[in-house]
C-alpha atoms as a PDB file:
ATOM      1  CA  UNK A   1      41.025  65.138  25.832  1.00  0.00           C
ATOM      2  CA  UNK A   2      39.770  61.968  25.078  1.00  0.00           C
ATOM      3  CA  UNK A   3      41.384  58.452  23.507  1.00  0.00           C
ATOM      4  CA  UNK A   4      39.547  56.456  20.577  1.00  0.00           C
ATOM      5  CA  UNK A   5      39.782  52.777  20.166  1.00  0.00           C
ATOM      6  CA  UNK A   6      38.084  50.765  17.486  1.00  0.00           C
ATOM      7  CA  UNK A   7      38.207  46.851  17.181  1.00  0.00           C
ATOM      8  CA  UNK A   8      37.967  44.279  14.386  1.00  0.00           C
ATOM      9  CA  UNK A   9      34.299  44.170  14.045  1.00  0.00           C
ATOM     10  CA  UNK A  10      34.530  48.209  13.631  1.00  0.00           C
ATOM     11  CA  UNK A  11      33.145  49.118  16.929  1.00  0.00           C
ATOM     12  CA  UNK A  12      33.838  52.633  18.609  1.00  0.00           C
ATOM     13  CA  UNK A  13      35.257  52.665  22.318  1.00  0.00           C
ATOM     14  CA  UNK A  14      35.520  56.366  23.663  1.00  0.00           C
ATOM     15  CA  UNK A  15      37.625  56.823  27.143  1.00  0.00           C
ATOM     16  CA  UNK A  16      39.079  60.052  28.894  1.00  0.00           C
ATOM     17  CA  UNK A  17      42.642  60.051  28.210  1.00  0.00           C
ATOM     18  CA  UNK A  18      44.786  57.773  30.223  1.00  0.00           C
ATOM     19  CA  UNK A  19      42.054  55.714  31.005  1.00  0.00           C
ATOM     20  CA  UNK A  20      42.328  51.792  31.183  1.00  0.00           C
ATOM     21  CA  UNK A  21      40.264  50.153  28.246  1.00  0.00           C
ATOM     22  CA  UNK A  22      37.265  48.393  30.144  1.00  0.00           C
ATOM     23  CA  UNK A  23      36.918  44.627  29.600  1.00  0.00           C
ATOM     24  CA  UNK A  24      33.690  44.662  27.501  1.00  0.00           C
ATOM     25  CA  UNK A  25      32.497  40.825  26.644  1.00  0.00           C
ATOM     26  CA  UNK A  26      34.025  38.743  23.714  1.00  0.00           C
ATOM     27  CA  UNK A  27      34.050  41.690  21.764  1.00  0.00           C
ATOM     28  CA  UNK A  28      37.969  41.392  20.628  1.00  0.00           C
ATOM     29  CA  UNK A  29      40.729  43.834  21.216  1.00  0.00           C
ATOM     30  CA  UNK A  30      40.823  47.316  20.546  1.00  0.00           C
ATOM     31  CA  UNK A  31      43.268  48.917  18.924  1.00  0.00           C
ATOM     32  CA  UNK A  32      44.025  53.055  19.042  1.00  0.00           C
ATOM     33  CA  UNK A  33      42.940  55.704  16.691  1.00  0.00           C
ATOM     34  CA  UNK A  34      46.199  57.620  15.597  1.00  0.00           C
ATOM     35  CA  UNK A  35      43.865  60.773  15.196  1.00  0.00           C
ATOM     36  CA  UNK A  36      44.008  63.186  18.428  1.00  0.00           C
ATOM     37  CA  UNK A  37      40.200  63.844  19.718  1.00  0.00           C
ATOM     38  CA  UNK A  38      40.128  67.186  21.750  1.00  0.00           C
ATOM     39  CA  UNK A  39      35.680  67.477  21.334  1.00  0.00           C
ATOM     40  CA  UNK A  40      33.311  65.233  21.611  1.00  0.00           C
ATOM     41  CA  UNK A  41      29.394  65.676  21.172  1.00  0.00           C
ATOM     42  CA  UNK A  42      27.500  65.782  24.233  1.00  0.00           C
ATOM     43  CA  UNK A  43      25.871  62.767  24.075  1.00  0.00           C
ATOM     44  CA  UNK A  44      29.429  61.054  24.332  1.00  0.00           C
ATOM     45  CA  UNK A  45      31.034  63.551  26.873  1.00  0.00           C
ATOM     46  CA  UNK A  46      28.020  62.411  29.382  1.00  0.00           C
ATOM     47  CA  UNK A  47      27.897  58.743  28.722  1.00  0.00           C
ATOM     48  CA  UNK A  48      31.912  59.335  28.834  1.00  0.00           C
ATOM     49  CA  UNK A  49      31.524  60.838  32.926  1.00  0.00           C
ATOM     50  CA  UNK A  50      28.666  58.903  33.980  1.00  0.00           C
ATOM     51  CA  UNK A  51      29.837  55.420  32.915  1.00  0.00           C
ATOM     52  CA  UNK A  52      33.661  55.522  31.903  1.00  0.00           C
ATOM     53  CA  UNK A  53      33.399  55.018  28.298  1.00  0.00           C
ATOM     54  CA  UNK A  54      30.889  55.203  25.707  1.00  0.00           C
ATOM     55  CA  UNK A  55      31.077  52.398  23.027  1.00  0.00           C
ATOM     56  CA  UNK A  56      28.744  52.725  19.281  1.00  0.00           C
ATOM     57  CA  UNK A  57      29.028  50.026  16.907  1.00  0.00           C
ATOM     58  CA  UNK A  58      29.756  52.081  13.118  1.00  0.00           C
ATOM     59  CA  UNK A  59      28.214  49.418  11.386  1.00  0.00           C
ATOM     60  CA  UNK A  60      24.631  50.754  12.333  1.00  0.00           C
ATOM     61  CA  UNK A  61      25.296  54.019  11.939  1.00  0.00           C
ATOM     62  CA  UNK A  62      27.012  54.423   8.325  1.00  0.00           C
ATOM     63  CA  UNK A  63      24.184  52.351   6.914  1.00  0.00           C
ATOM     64  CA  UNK A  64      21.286  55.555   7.084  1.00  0.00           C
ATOM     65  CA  UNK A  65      19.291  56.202   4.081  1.00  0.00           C
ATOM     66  CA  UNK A  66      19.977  59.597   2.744  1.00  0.00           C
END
């Protein structure tokens, strides 16, 4: 299973669950998702084993055209 954080500037941290929450710059503190995550896509599962965590800013990615 996995843990979700996300911090003031809306910013997505992904971690195996139990993990420690990786000092990552100035980018402020992350706070918990209440939500349980049992999947994850692939691309996060691998980032998620090869580095520790996989972090997305949500800003980028909600503003698509449709």
């Amino acid at each position: 299973m996995f843990e979700v954080y996300f911090n003031q500037k809306r910013d997505l941290l992904v971690l195996w669950k139990g993990s420690a929450v990786p000092v990552l710059g100035s980018r402020g503190k992350w706070r918990k998702s209440k939500k349980r995550v049992i999947k994850v896509s692939d691309e996060i599962k691998s980032a998620v084993e090869t580095q520790g965590y996989y972090v997305r800013r949500l800003r980028d990615h909600q503003q698509r055209p449709v």
